[in-house]
Protein backbone atom coordinates (compact mmCIF):
# COMPACT_ATOMS: atom_id res chain seq x y z
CA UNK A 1 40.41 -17.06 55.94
CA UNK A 2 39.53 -17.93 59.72
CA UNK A 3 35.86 -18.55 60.59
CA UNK A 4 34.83 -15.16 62.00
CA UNK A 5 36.17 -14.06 58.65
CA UNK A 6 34.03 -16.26 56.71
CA UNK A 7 30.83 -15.71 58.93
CA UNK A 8 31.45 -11.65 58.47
CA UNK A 9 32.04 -12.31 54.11
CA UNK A 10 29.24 -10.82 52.32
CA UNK A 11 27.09 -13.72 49.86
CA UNK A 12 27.72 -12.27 46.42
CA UNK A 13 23.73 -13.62 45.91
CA UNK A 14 22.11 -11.99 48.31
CA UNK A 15 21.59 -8.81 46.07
CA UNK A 16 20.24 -10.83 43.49
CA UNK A 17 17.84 -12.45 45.51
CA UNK A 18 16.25 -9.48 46.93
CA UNK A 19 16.11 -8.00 43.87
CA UNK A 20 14.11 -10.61 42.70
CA UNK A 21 12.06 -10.98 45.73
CA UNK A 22 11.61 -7.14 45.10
CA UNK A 23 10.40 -7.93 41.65
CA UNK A 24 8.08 -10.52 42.50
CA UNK A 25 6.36 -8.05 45.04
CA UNK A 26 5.77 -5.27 42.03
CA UNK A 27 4.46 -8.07 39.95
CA UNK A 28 2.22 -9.50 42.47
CA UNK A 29 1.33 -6.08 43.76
CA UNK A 30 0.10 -5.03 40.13
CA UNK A 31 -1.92 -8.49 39.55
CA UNK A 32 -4.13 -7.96 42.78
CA UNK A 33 -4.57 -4.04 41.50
CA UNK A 34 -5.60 -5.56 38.23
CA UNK A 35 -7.93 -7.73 39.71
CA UNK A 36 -9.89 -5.14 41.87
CA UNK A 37 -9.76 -2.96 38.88
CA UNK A 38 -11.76 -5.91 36.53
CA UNK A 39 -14.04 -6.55 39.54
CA UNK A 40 -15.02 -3.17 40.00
CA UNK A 41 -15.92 -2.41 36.23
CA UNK A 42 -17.61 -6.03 36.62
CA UNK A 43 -20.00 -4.71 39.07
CA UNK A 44 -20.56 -1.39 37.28
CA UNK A 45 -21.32 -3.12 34.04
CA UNK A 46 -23.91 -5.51 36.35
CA UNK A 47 -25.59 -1.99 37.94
CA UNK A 48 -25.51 -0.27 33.95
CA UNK A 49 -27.35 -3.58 32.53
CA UNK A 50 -29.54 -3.92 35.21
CA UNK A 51 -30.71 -0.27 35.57
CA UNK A 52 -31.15 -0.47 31.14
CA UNK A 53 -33.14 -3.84 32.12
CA UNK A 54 -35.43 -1.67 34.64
CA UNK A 55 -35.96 1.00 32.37
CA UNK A 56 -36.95 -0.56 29.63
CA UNK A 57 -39.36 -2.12 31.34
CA UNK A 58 -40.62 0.98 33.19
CA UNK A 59 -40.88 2.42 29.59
CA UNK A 60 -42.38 -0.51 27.97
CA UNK A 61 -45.42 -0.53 30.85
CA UNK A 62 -45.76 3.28 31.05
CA UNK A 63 -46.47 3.11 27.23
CA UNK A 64 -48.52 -0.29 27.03
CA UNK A 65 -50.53 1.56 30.07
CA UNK A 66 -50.86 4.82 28.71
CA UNK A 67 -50.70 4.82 25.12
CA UNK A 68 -51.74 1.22 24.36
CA UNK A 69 -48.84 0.22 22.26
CA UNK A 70 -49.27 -3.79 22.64
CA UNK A 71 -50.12 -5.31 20.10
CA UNK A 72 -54.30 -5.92 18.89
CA UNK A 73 -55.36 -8.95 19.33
CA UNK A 74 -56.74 -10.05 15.70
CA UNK A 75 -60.22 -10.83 16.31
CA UNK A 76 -62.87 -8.51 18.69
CA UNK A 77 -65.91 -6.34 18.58
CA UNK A 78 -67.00 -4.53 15.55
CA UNK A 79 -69.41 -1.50 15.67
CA UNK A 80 -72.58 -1.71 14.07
CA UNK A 81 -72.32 1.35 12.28
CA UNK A 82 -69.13 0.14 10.24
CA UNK A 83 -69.35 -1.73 6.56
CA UNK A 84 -67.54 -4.92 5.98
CA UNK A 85 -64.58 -2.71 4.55
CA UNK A 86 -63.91 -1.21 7.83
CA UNK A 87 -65.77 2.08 6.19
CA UNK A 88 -67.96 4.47 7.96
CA UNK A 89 -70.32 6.09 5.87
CA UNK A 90 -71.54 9.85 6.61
CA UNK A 91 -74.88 11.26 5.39
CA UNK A 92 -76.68 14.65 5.50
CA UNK A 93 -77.97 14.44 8.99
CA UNK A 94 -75.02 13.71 10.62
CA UNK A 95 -75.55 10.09 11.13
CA UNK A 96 -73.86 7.16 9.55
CA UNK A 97 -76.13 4.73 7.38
CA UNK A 98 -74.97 1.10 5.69
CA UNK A 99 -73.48 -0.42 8.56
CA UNK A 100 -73.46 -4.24 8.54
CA UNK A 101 -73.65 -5.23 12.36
CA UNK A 102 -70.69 -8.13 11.94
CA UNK A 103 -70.83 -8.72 15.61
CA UNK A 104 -67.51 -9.81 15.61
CA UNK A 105 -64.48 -9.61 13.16
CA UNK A 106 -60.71 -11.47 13.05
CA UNK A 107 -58.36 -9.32 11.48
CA UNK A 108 -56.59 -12.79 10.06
CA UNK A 109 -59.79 -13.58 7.86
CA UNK A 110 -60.20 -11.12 4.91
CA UNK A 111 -60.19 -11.35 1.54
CA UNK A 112 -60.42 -8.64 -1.78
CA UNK A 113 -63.74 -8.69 -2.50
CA UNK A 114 -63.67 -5.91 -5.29
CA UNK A 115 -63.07 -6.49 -8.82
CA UNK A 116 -59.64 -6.46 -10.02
CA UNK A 117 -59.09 -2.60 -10.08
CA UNK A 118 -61.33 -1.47 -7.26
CA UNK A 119 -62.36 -2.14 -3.74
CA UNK A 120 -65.41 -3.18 -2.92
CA UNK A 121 -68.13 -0.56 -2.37
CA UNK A 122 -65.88 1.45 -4.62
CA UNK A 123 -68.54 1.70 -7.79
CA UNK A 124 -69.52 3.03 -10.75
CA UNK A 125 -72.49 5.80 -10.16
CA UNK A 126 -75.83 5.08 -10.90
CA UNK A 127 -78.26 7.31 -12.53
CA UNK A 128 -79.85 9.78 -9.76
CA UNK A 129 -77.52 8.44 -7.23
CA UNK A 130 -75.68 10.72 -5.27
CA UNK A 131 -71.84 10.99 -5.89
CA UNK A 132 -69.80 8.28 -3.02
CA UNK A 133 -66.24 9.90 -1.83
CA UNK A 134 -64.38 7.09 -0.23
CA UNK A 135 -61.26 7.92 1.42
CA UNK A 136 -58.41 5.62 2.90
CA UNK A 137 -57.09 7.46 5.77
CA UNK A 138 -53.93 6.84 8.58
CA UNK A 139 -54.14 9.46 11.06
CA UNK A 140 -50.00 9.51 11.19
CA UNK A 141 -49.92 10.44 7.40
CA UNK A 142 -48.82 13.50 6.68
CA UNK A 143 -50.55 14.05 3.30
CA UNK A 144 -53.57 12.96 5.02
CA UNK A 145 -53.32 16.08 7.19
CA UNK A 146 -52.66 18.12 4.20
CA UNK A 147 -55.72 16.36 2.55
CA UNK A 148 -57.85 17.40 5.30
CA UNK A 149 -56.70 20.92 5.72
CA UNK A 150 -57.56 21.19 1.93
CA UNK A 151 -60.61 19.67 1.66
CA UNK A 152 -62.58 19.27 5.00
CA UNK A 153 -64.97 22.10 4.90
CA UNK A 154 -65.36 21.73 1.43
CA UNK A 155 -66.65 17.81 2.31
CA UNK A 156 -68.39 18.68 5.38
CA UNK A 157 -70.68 21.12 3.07
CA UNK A 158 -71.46 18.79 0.14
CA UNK A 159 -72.57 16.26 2.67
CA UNK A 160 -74.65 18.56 4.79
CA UNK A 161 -76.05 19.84 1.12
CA UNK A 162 -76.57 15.92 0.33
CA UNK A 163 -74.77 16.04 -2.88
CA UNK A 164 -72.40 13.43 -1.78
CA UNK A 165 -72.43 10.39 0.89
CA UNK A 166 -69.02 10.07 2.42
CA UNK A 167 -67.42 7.32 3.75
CA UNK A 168 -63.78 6.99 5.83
CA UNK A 169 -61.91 4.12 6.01
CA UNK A 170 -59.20 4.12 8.56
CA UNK A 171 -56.54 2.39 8.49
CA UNK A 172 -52.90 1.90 10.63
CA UNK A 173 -50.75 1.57 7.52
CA UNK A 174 -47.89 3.96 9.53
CA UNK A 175 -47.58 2.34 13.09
CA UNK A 176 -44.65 0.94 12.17
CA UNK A 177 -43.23 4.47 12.51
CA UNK A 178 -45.10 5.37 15.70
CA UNK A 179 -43.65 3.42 19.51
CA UNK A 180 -47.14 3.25 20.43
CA UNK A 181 -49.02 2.32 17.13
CA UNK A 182 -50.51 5.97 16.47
CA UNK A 183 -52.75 5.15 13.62
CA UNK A 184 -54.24 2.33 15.37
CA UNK A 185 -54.77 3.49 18.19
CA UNK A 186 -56.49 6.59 16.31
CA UNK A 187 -58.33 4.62 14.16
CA UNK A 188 -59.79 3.07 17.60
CA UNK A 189 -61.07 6.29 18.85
CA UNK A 190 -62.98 7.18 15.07
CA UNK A 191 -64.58 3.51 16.33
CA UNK A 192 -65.42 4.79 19.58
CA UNK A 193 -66.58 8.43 18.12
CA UNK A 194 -68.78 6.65 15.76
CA UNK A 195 -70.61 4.01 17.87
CA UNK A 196 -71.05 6.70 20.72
CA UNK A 197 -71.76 9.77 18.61
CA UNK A 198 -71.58 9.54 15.12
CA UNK A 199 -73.11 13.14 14.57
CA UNK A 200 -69.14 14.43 15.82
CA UNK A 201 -67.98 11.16 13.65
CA UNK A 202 -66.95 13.16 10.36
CA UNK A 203 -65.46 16.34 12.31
CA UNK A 204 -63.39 14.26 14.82
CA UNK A 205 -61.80 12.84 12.26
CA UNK A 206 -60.94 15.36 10.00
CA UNK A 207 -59.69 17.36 13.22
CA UNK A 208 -57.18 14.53 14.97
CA UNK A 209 -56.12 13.77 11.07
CA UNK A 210 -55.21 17.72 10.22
CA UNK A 211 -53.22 17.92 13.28
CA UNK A 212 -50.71 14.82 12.25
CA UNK A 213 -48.11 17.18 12.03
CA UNK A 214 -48.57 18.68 15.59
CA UNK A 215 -47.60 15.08 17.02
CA UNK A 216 -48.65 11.79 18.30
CA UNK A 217 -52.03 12.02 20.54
CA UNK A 218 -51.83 10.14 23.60
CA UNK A 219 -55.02 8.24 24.38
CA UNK A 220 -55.57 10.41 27.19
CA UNK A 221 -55.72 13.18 24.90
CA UNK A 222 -57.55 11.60 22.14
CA UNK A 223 -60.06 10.85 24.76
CA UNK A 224 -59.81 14.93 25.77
CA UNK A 225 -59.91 15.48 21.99
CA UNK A 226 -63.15 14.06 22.01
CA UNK A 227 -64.35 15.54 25.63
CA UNK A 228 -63.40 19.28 25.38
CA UNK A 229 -64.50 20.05 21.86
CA UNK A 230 -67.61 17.61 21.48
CA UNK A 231 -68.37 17.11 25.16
CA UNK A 232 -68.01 13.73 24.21
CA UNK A 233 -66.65 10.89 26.90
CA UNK A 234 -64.97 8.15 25.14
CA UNK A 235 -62.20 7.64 27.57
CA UNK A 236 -62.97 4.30 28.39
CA UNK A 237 -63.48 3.29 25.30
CA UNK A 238 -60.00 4.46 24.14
CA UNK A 239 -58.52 2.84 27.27
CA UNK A 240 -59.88 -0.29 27.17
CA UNK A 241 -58.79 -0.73 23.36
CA UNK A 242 -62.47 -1.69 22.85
CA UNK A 243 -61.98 -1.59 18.80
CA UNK A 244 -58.40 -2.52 18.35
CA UNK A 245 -58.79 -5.82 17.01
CA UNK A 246 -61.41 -3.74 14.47
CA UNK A 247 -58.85 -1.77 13.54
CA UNK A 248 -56.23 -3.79 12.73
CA UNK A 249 -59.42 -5.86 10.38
CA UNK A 250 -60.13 -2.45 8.58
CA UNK A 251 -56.12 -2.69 7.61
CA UNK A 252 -55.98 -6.29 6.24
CA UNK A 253 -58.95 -5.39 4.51
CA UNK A 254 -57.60 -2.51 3.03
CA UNK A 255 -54.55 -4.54 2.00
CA UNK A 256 -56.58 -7.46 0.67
CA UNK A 257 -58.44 -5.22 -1.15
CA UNK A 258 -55.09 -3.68 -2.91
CA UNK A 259 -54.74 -0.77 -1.54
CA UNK A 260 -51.11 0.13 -0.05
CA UNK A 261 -51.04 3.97 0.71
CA UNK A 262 -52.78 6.81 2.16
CA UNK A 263 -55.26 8.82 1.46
CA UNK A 264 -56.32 7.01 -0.97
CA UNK A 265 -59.77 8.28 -2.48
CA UNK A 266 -61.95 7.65 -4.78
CA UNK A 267 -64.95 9.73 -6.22
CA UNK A 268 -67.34 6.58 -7.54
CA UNK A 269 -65.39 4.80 -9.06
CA UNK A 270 -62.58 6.72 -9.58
CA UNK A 271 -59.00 7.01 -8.29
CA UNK A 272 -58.41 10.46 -7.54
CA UNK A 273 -54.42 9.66 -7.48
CA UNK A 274 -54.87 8.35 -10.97
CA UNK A 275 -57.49 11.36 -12.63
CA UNK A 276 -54.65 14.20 -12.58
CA UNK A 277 -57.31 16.11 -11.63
CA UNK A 278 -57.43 18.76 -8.38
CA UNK A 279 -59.94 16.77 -5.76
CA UNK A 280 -62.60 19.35 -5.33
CA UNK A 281 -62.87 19.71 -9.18
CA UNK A 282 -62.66 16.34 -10.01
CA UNK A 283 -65.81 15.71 -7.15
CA UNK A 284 -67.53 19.10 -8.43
CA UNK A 285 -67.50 17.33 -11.77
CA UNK A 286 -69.39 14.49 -10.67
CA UNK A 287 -71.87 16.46 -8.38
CA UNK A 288 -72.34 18.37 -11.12
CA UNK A 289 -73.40 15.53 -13.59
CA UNK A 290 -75.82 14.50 -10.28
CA UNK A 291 -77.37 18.05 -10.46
CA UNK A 292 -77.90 17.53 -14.10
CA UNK A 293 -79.96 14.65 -13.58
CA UNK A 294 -82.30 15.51 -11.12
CA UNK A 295 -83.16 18.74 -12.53
């Protein structure tokens, strides 16, 4: 074979080599479109976290802001119409007697002060005494509305009869089920009801109790609660929190005292729950014995 003939003889490689240089192409081709594929998802993810980041946030705010879902501080105001069990008593003109003007109260300094079966102020009657109702109430309990819807105007006429004194405790057993601490937050505006008008005390409460199973109130509509059917401001009040720290007191009492459920009542000194008796005839029974006495 002359020279021209070798120049002009095909390499028996070169197919191999382009192949392979063909190869290497697809291979580096598909790396680079895997790469902008796992930056773009990168930068996606980035935007989905961050948006989740911003919303929560926005959420968090809107309900700290509007609903007052941070947390009470422990210690604050207490009103002067309010026991040292947190407990409002009601009497026959609409006003609320035996408060114990505590000035101030810290929710992480109670203690039981009853015996070992009952609470304190939870007592035996006394002879011509009238007949005490205490009840434990959460505004986000749902036998506490049915309680109320039972009972209310039945309570609302021995007291304005003065057969019985009445007293509420509210607590916020339930705001671990609420996002913006319902019952305490409720339990604040009863607070802000009874230091600014304690004659609508006992009716506001039996009214933003019954409706538990309506829904959560806002605090701007607890606050209307109190406006449109009392004529009643208490917005600020209910804004600023002012009784918070109260409430969450009223609870640890509650719980120091032994009691772990609501409603809880007791007629004197005894536990409805534990009579097996209807309420309103177990309470007739004792304003009955009452009548006895002074006639």
């Amino acid at each position: 074979m002359n020279s021209k003939e070798m120049i002009m003889a095909e390499d028996p490689r070169k197919p191999a080599r382009a192949s392979a240089r063909e190869q290497a192409r697809k291979i580096h081709a598909e790396q680079e479109r895997k790469q902008r594929r796992t930056s773009v998802l990168l930068r996606v993810g980035v935007i989905i976290v961050a948006v989740a980041i911003v919303a929560g946030l926005v959420f968090w705010v809107v309900n700290r802001n509007g609903n007052g879902d941070d947390a009470a501080e422990a210690e604050g105001p207490a009103p002067a119409v309010a026991n040292e069990q947190g407990g409002f008593t009601v009497t026959a003109e609409g006003e609320l007697v035996g408060g114990a003007d505590m000035g101030t109260v810290d929710a992480e300094d109670v203690s039981g002060e009853g015996d070992s079966d009952l609470p304190a102020g939870v007592v035996e009657r006394e002879e011509g005494e009238k007949p005490h109702v205490v009840i434990y109430v959460d505004a986000n309990c749902v036998h506490c509305a049915s309680f109320e819807e039972e009972n209310s105007d039945q309570l609302e006429q021995w007291v304005d009869e003065e057969l019985i004194t009445l007293e509420y405790r509210p607590v916020g057993f339930l705001d671990g089920n609420s996002g913006t601490n319902y019952s305490s937050r409720a339990s604040n505006a009863f607070t802000c009801m009874a230091e600014e008008s304690p004659e609508n005390y006992l009716d506001y409460v039996g009214s933003v109790v019954a409706n538990q199973p309506n829904g959560e109130l806002s605090d701007d509509e607890l606050a209307a609660w109190a406006q449109d059917n009392y004529d009643v401001d208490i917005s600020e009040c209910i804004s600023d929190g002012t009784y918070r720290a109260f409430a969450s007191y009223a609870t640890a009492q509650a719980q120091a005292e032994g009691v772990s459920g609501t409603p809880t009542v007791y007629v004197d000194d005894v536990d409805w729950a534990e009579s097996e008796t209807p309420f309103q005839e177990l309470a007739q029974s004792h304003i009955d014995e009452y009548e006895d006495e002074a006639s």
